[in-house]
C-alpha atoms as a PDB file:
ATOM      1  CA  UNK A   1      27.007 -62.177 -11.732  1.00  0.00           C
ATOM      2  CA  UNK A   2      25.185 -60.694 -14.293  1.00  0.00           C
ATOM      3  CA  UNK A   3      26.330 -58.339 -17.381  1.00  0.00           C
ATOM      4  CA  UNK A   4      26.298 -54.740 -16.003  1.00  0.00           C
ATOM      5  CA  UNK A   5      26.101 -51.718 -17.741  1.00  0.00           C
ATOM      6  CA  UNK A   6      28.109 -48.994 -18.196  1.00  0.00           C
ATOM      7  CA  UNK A   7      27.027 -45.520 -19.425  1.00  0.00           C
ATOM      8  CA  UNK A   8      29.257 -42.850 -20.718  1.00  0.00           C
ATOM      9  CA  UNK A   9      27.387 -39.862 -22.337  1.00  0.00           C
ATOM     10  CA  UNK A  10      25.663 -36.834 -21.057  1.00  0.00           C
ATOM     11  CA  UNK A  11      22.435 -38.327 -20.882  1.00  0.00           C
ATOM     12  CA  UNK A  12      23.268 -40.451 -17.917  1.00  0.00           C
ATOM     13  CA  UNK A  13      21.542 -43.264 -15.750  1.00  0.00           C
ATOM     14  CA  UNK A  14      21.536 -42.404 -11.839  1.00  0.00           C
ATOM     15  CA  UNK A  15      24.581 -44.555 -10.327  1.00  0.00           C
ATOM     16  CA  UNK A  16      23.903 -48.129 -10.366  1.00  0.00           C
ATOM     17  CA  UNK A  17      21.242 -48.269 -12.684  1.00  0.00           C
ATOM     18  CA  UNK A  18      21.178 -49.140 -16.480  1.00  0.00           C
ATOM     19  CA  UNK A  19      20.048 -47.473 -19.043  1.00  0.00           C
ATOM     20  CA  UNK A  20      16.234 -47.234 -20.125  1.00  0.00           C
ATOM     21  CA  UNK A  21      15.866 -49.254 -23.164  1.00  0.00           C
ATOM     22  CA  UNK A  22      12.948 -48.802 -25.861  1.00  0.00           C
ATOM     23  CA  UNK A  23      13.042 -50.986 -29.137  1.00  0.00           C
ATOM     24  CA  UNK A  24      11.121 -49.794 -32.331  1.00  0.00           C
ATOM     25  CA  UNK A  25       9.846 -52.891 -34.350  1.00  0.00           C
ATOM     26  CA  UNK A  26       9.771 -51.885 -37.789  1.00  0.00           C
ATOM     27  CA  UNK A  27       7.232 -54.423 -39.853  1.00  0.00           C
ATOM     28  CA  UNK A  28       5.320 -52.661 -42.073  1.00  0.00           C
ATOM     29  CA  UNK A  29       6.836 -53.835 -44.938  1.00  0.00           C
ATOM     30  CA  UNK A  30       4.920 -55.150 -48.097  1.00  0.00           C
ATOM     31  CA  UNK A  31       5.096 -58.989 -49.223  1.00  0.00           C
ATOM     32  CA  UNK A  32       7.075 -57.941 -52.475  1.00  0.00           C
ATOM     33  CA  UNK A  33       9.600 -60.655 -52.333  1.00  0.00           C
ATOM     34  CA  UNK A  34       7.937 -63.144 -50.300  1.00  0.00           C
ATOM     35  CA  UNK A  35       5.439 -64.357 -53.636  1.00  0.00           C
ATOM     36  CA  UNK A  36       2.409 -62.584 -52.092  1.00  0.00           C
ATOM     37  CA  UNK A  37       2.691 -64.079 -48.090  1.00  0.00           C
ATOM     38  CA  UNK A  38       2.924 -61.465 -45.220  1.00  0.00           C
ATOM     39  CA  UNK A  39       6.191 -62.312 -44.330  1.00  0.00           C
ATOM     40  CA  UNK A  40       5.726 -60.523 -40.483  1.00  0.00           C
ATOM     41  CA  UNK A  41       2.378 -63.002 -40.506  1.00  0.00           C
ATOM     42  CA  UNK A  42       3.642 -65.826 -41.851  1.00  0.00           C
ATOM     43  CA  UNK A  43       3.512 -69.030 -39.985  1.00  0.00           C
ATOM     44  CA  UNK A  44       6.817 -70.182 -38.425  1.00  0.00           C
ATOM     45  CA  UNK A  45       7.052 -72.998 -36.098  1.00  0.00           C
ATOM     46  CA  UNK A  46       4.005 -72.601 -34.030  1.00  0.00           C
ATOM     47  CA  UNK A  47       3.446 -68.966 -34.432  1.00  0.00           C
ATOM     48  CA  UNK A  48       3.188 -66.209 -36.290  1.00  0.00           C
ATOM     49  CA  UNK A  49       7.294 -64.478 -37.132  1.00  0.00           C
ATOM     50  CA  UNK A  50       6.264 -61.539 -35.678  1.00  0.00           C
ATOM     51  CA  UNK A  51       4.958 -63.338 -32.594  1.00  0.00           C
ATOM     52  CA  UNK A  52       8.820 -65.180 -32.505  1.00  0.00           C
ATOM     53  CA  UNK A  53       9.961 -61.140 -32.742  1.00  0.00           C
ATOM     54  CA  UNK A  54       8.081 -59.405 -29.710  1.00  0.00           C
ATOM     55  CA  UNK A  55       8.696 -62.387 -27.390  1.00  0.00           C
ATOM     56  CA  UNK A  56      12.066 -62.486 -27.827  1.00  0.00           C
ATOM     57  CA  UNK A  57      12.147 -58.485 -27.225  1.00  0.00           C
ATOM     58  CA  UNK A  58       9.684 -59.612 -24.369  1.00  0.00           C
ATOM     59  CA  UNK A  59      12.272 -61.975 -22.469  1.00  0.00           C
ATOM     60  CA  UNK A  60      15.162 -59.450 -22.935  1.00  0.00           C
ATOM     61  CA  UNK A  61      16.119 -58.108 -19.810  1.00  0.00           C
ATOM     62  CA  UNK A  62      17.262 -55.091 -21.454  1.00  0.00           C
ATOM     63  CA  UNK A  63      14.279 -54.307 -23.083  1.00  0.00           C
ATOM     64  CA  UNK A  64      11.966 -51.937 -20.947  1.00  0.00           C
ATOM     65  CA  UNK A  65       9.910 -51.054 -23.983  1.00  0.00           C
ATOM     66  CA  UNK A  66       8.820 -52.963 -27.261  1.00  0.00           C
ATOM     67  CA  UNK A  67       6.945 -49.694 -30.172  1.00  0.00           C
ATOM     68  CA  UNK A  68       5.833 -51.683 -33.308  1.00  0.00           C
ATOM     69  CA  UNK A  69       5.558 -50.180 -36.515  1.00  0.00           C
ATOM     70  CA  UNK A  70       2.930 -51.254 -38.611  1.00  0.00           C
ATOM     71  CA  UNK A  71       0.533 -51.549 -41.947  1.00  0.00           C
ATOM     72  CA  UNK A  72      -2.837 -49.404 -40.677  1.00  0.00           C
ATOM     73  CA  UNK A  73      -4.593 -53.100 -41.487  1.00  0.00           C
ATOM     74  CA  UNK A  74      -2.166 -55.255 -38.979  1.00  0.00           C
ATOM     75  CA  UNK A  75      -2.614 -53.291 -36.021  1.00  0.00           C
ATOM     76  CA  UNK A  76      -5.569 -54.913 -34.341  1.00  0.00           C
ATOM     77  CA  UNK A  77      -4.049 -58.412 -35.607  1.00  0.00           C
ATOM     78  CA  UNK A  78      -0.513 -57.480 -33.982  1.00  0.00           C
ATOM     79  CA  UNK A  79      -2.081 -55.726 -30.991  1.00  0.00           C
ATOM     80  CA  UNK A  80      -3.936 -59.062 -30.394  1.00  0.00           C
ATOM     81  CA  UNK A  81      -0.990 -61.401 -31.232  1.00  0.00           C
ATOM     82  CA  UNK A  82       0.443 -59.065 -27.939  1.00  0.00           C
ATOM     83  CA  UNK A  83      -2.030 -59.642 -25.863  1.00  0.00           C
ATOM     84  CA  UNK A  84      -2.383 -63.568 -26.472  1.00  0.00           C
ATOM     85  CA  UNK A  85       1.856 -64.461 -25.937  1.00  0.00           C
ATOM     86  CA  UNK A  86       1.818 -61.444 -23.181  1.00  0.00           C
ATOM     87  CA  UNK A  87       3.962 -59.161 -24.790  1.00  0.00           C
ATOM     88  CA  UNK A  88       3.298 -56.207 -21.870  1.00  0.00           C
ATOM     89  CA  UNK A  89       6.452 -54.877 -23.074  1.00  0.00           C
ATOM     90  CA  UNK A  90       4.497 -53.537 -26.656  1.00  0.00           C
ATOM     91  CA  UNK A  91       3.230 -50.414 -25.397  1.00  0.00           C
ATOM     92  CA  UNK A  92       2.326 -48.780 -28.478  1.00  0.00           C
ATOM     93  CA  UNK A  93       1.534 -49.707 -32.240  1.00  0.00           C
ATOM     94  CA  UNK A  94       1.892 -47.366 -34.522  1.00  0.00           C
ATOM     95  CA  UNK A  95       0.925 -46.915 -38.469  1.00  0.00           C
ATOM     96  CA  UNK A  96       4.233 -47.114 -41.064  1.00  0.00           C
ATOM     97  CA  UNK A  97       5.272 -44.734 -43.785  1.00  0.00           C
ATOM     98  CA  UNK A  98       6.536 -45.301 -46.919  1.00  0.00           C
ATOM     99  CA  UNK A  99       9.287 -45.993 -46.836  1.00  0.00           C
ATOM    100  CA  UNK A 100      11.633 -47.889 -43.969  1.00  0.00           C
ATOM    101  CA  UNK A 101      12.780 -44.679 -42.602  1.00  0.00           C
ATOM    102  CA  UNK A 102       9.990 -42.767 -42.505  1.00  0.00           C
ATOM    103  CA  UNK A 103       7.974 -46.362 -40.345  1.00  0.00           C
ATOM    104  CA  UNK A 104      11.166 -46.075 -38.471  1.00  0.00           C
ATOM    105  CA  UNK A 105      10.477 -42.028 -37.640  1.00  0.00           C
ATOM    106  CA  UNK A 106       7.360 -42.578 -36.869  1.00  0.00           C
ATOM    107  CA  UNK A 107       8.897 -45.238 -34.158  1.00  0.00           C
ATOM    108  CA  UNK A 108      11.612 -42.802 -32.255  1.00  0.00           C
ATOM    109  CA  UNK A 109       8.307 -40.501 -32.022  1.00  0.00           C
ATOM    110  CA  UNK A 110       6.617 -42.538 -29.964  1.00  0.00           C
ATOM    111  CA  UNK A 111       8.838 -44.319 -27.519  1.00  0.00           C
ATOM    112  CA  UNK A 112       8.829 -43.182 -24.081  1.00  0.00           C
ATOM    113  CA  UNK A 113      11.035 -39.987 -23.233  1.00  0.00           C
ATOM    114  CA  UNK A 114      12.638 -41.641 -20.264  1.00  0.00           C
ATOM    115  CA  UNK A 115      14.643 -43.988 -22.764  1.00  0.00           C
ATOM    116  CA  UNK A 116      18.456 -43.445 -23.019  1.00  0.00           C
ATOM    117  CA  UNK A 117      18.878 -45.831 -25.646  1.00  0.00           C
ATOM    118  CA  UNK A 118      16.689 -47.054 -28.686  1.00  0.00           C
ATOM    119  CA  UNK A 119      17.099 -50.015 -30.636  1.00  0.00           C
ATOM    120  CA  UNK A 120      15.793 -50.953 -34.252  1.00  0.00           C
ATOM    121  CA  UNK A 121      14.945 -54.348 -34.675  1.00  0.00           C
ATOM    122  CA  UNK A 122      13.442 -55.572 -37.579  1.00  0.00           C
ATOM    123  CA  UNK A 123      10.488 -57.688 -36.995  1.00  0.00           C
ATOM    124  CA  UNK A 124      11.227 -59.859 -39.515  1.00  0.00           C
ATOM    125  CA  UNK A 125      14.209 -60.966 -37.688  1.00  0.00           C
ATOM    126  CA  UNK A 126      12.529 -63.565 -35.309  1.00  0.00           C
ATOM    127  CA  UNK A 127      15.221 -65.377 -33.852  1.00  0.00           C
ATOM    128  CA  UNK A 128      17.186 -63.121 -32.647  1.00  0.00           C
ATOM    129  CA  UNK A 129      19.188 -64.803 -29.135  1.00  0.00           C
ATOM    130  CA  UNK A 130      19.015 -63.511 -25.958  1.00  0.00           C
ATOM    131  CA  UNK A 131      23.010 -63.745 -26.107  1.00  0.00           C
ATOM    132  CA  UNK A 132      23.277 -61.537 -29.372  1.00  0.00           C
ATOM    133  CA  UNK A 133      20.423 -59.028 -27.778  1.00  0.00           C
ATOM    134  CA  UNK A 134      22.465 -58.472 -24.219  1.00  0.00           C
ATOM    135  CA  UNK A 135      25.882 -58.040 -26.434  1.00  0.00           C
ATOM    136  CA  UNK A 136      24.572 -55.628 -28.656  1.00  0.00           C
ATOM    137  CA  UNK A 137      22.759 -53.749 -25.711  1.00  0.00           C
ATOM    138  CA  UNK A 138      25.686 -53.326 -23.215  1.00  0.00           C
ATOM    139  CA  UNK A 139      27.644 -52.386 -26.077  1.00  0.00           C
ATOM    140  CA  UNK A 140      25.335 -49.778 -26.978  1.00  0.00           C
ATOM    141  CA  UNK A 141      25.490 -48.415 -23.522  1.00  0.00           C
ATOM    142  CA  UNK A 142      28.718 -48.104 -23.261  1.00  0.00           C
ATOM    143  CA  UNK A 143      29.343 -46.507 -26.724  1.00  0.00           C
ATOM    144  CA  UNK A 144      26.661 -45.160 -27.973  1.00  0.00           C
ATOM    145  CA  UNK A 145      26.099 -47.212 -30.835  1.00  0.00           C
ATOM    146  CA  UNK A 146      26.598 -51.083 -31.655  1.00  0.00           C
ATOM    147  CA  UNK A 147      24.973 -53.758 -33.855  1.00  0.00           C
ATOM    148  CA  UNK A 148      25.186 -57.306 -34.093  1.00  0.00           C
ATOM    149  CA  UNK A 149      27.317 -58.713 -37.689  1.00  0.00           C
ATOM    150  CA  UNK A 150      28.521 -61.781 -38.623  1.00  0.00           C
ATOM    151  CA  UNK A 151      31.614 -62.611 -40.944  1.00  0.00           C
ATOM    152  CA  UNK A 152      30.276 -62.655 -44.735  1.00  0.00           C
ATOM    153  CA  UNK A 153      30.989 -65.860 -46.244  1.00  0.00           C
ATOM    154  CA  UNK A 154      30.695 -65.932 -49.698  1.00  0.00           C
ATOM    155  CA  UNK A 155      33.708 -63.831 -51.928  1.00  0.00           C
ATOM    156  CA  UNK A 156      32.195 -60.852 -52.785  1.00  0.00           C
ATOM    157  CA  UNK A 157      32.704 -59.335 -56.618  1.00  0.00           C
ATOM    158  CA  UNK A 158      32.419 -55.661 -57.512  1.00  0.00           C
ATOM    159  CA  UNK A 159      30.633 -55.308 -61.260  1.00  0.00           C
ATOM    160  CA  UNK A 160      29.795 -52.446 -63.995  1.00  0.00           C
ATOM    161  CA  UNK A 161      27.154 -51.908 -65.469  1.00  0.00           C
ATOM    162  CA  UNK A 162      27.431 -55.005 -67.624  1.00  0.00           C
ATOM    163  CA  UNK A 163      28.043 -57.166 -64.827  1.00  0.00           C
ATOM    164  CA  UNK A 164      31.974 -57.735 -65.764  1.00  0.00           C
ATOM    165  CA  UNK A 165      33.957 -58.268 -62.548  1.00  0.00           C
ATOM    166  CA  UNK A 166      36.074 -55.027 -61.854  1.00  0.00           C
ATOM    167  CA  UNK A 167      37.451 -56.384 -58.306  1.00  0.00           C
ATOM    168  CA  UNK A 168      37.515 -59.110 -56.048  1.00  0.00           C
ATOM    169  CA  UNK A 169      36.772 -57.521 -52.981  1.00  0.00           C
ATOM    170  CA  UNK A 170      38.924 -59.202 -49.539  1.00  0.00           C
ATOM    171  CA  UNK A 171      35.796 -60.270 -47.567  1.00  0.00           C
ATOM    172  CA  UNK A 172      38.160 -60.549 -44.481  1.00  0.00           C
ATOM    173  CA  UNK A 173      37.083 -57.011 -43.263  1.00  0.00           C
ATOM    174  CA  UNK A 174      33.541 -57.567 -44.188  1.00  0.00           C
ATOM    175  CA  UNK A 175      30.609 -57.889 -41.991  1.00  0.00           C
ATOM    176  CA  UNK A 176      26.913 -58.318 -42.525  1.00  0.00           C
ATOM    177  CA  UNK A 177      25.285 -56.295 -40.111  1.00  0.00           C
ATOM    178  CA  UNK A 178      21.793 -57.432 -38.681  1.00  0.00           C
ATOM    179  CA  UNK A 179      20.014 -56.102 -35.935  1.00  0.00           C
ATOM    180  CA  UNK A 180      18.917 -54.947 -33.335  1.00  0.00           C
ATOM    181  CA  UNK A 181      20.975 -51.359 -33.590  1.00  0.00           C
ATOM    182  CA  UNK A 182      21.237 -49.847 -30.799  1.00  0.00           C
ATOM    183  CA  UNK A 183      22.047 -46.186 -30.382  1.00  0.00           C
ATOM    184  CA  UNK A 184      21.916 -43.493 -27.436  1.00  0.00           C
ATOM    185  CA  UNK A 185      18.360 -41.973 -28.243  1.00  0.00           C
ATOM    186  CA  UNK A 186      19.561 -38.572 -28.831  1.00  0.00           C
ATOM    187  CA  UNK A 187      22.056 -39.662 -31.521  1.00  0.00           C
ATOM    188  CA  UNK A 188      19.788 -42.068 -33.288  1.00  0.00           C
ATOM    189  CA  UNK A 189      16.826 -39.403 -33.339  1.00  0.00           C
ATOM    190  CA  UNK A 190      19.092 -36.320 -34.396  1.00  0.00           C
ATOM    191  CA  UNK A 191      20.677 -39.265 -37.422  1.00  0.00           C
ATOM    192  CA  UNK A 192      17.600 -40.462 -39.006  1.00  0.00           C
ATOM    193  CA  UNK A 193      16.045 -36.132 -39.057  1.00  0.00           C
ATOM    194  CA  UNK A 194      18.687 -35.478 -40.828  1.00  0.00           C
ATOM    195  CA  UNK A 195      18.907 -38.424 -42.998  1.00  0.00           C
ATOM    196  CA  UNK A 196      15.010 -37.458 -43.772  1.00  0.00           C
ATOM    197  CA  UNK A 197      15.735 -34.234 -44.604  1.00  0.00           C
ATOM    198  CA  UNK A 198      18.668 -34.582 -46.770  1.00  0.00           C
ATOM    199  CA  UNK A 199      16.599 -37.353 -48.353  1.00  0.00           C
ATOM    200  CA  UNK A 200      19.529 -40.314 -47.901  1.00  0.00           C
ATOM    201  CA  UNK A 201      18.995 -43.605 -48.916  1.00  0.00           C
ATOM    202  CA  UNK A 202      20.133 -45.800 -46.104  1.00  0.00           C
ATOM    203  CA  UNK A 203      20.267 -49.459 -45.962  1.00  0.00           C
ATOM    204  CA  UNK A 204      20.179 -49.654 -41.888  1.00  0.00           C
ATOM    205  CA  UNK A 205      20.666 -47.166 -39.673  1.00  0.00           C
ATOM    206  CA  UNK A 206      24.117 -47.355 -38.834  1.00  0.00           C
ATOM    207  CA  UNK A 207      23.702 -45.668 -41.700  1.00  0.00           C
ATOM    208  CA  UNK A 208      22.567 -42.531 -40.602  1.00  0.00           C
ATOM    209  CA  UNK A 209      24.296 -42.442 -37.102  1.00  0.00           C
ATOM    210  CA  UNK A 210      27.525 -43.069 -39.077  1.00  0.00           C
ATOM    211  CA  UNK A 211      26.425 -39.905 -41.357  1.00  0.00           C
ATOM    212  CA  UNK A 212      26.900 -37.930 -38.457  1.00  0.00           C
ATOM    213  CA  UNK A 213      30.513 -38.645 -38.506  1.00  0.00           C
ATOM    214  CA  UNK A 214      29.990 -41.083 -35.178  1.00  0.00           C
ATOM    215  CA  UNK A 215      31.495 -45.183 -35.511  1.00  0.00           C
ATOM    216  CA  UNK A 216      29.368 -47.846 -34.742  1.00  0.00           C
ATOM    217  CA  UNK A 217      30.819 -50.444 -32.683  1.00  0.00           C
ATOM    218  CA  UNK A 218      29.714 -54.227 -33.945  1.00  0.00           C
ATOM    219  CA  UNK A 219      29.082 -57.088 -31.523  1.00  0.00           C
ATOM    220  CA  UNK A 220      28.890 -60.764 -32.674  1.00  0.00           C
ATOM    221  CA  UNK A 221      25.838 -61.838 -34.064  1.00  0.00           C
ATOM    222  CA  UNK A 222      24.580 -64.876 -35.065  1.00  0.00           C
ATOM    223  CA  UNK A 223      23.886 -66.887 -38.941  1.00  0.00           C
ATOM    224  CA  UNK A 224      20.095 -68.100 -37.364  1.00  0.00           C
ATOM    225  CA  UNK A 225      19.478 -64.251 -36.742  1.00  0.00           C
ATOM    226  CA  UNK A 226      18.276 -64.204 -40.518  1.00  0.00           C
ATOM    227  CA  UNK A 227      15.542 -62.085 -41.752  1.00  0.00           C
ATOM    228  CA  UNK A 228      12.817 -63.420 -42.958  1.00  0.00           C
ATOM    229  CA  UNK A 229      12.789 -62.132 -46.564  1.00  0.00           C
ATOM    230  CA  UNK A 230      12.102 -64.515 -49.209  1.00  0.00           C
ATOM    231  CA  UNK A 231      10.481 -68.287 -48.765  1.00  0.00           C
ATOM    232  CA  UNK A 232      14.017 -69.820 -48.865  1.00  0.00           C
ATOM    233  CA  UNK A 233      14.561 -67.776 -45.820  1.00  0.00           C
ATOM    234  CA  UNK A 234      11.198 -68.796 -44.086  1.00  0.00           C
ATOM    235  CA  UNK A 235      12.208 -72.379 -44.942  1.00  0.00           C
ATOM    236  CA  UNK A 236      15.420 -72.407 -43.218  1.00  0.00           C
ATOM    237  CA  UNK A 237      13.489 -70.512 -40.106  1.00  0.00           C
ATOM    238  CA  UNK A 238      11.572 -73.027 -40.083  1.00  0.00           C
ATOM    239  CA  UNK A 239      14.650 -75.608 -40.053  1.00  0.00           C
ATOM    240  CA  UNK A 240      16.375 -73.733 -37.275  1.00  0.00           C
ATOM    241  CA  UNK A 241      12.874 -73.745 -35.143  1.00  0.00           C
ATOM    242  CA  UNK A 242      12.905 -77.433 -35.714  1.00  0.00           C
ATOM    243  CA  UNK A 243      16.712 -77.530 -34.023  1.00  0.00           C
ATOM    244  CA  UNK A 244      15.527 -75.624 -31.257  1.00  0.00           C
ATOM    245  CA  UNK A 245      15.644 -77.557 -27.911  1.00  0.00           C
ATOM    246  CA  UNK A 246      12.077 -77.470 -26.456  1.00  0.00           C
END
């Protein structure tokens, strides 16, 4: 039998039905850190890591919906990489802002209005499981909000200024979060208005749902569900693609 879902807020699903599910793909993000390469473009495996991103979403059963959010000069590339792995899911792309948020805004404004819940994925986050996506989803519906983390590995040091040590912080109640965050659409959309208007600066947006005074509920992620970032991280992509039964 399958996972089912549940659904406990006002905004319900009709009895025996799950929740409609729209995904914004935030990748309009410059190549700052990546030495000059696209890192949304960039080749991994035999594709582009966007490409690895929307199918993914695409396969998800929980996903009725895929909105990317885009650099104005990517969207005919993107809306073509859609069209040639049949991505029907992508239903819209849309042109970034600024900053992550404001891409992200621009995301929860055009999804469909039948969606109960909304996740953020990043879409340099290109191999994400279909495990860690149906966790993080039925968690979502039954909460309201949930995102994927893994245990942090490393020991993690608190500095000044001056980079002296001032703590050695326990890492056993540490997570690093990743996505896709998934939040009732209501919350998520009423979090990141206010986040924009108060003018927060949010790492994720856990962030700004957990501004509202509401806990996020984590699921377990996975290490390979890395973000492409830097071209250490597109090399061990690459590695993990390679590991990848066929």
């Amino acid at each position: 039998m399958g996972i089912q879902f549940t659904w406990s807020h006002k905004r319900r699903a009709r009895k025996g039905e799950r929740p409609w599910c729209s995904v914004v793909v935030p990748a309009a993000g410059s190549a700052t850190r990546m030495e000059g390469t696209d890192k949304i473009m960039a080749e991994l495996g035999d594709k582009p890591v966007i490409a690895h991103t929307l199918l993914a979403l695409q396969q998800c059963p929980y996903v009725d919906e895929i909105v990317v959010v885009t650099r104005e000069d990517l969207i005919p590339e993107i809306g073509w990489l859609a069209q040639q792995w049949e991505c029907d899911k992508v239903t819209r792309i849309v042109r970034g802002g600024e900053t992550r948020m404001e891409s992200v805004w621009n995301g929860l404004n055009s999804v469909d209005p039948r969606a109960n819940l909304i996740g953020i994925h990043d879409g340099a986050r290109p191999l994400v499981s279909q495990t860690v996506l149906a966790d993080v989803f039925v968690m979502a519906a039954a909460t309201g909000a949930a995102a994927p983390a893994v245990p942090v590995k490393d020991t993690i040091k608190s500095v000044d200024e001056h980079e002296t040590v001032q703590e050695t912080v326990p890492r056993d109640a540490l997570r690093a979060v990743q996505t896709p965050q998934v939040f009732d659409a209501a919350i998520i959309k009423a979090a990141t208005q206010k986040a924009r208007e108060q003018e927060l600066t949010l790492t994720d947006d856990c962030a700004a749902v957990e501004a509202l005074g509401m806990k996020v509920t984590l699921t377990k992620g996975a290490y390979e569900n890395l973000k492409i970032t830097t071209p250490i991280d597109l090399a061990l992509g690459e590695a993990i693609v390679q590991c990848q039964p066929v």
